[in-house]
Protein backbone atom coordinates (compact mmCIF):
# COMPACT_ATOMS: atom_id res chain seq x y z
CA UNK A 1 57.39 94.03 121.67
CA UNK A 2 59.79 91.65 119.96
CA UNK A 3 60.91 91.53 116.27
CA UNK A 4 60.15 88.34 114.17
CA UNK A 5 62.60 87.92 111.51
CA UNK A 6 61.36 84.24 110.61
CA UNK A 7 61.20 85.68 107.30
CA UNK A 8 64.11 86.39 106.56
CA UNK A 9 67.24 84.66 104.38
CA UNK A 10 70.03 83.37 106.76
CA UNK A 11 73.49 82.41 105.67
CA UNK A 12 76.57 82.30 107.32
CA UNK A 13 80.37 83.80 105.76
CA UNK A 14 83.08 81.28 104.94
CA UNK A 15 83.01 77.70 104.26
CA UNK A 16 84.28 76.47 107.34
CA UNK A 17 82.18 77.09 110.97
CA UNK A 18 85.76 78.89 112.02
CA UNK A 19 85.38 81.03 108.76
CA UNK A 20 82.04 81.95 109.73
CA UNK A 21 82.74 83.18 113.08
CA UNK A 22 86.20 84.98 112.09
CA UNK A 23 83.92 86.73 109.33
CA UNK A 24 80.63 87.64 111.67
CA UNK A 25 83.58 89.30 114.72
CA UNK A 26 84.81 91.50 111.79
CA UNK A 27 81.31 92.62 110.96
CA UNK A 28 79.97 92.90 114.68
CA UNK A 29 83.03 95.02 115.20
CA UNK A 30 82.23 97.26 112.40
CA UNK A 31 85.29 96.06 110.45
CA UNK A 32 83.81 94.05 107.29
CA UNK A 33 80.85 96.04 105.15
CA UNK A 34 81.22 93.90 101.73
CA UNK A 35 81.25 90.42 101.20
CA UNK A 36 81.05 88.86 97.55
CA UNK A 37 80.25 85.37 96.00
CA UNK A 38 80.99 83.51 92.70
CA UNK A 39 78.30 84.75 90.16
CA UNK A 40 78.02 81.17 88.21
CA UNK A 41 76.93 79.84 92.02
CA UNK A 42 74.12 81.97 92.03
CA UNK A 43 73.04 80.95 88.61
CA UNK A 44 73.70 77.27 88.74
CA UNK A 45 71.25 77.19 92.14
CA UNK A 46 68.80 79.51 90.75
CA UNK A 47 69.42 81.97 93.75
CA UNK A 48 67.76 85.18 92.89
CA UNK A 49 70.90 88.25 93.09
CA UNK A 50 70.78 90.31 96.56
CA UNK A 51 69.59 94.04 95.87
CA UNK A 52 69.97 97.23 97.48
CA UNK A 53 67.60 97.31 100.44
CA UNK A 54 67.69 93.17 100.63
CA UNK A 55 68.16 92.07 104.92
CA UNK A 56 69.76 88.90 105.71
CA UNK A 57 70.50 87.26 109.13
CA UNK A 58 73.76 86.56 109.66
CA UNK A 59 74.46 83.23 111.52
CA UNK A 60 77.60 81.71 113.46
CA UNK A 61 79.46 78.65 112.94
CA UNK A 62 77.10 76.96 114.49
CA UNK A 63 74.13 78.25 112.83
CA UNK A 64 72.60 80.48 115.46
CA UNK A 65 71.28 83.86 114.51
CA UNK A 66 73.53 86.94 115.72
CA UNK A 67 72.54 90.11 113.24
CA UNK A 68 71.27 91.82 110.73
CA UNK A 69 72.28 93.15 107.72
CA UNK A 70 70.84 95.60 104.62
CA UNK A 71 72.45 95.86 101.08
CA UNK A 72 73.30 99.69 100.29
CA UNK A 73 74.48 98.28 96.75
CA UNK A 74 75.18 94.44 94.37
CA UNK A 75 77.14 94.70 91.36
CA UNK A 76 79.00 92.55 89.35
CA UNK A 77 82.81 92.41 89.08
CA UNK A 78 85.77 90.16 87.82
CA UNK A 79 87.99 88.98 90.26
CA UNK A 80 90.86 90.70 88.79
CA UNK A 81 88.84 94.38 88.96
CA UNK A 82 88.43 93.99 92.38
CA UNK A 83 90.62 97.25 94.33
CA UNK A 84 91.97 98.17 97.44
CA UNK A 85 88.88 100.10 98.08
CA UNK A 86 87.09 96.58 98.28
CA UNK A 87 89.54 94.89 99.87
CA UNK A 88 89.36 97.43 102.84
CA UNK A 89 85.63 97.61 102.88
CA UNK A 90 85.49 93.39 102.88
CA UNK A 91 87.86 94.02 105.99
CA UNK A 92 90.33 90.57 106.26
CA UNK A 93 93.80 90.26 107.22
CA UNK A 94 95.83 93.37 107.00
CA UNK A 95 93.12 94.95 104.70
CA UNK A 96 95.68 94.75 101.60
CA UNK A 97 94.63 93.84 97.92
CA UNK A 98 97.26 91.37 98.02
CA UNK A 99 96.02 89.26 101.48
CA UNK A 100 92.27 89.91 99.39
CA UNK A 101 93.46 87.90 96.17
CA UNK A 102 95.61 85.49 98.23
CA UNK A 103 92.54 84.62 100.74
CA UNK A 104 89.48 84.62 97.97
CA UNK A 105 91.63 82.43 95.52
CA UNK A 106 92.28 79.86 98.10
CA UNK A 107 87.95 80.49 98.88
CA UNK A 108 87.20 79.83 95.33
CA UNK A 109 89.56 77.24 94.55
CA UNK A 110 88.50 75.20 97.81
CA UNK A 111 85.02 76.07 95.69
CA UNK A 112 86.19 74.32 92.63
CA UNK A 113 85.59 77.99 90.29
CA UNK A 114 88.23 79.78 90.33
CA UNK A 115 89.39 81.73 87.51
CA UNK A 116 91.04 85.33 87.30
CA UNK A 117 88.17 86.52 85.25
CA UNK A 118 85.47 84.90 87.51
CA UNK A 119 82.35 87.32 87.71
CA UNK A 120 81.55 88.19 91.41
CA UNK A 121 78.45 89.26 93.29
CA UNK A 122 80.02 92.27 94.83
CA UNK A 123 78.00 93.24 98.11
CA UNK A 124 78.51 96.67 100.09
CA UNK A 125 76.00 96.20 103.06
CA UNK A 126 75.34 97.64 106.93
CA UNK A 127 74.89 96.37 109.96
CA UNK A 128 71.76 96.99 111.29
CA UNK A 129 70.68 95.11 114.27
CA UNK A 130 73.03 92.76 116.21
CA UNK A 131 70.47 89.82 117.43
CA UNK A 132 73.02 87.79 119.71
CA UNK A 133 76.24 89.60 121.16
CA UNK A 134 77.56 86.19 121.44
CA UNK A 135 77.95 85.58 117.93
């Protein structure tokens, strides 16, 4: 019996189809377990906020489907509150707070929102199901 996950959101990490597959490898690999976006993004699309229990399909670069994730928890957070703590659990570069704030301002200011007191959709998720071990 297969699953049929046609109804669920898809979305891929990054802003670049590299970025996207450099992000999925750390979370196939167990290494990446939080993720977070620019609040006003959300808001401006009228994107409803991701919430505990929430599964997503996480795609490649390319757009193909290779797993799935659950939120455990969403909250809100400036970008100058995030930790080390997060910056471990988001799992990039050497895992430092410093490579975090380097790598997200570059993100957001390639976004056009930066700002040190930018609110953040802070996302702490699982892995649940890896759909394409080629991903």
């Amino acid at each position: 019996m297969s699953e049929s996950y046609e109804d669920i959101p898809r979305f891929s990490f990054g802003d670049s189809p590299e970025l996207a597959d450099e992000l999925l490898h750390l979370v196939l690999v167990g290494q990446k377990t939080a993720s977070c976006g620019d609040l006003h993004s959300y808001e401006s699309e009228g994107l409803p906020l991701p919430k505990a229990g929430d599964q997503f399909i996480v795609q490649t670069g390319k757009g193909e489907d290779s797993c799935l994730i659950e939120m455990i928890s969403v909250d809100i957070r400036r970008f100058d509150e995030i930790d080390e703590v997060w910056a471990v659990l988001e799992g990039e570069g050497d895992l430092s707070l410093r490579h975090w704030q380097d790598g997200h301002q570059e993100f957001f200011e390639r976004q056009g929102v930066y700002a040190r007191d930018m609110k953040l959709v802070c996302e702490y998720f699982k892995l649940v199901k890896v759909l394409n071990k080629d991903g």
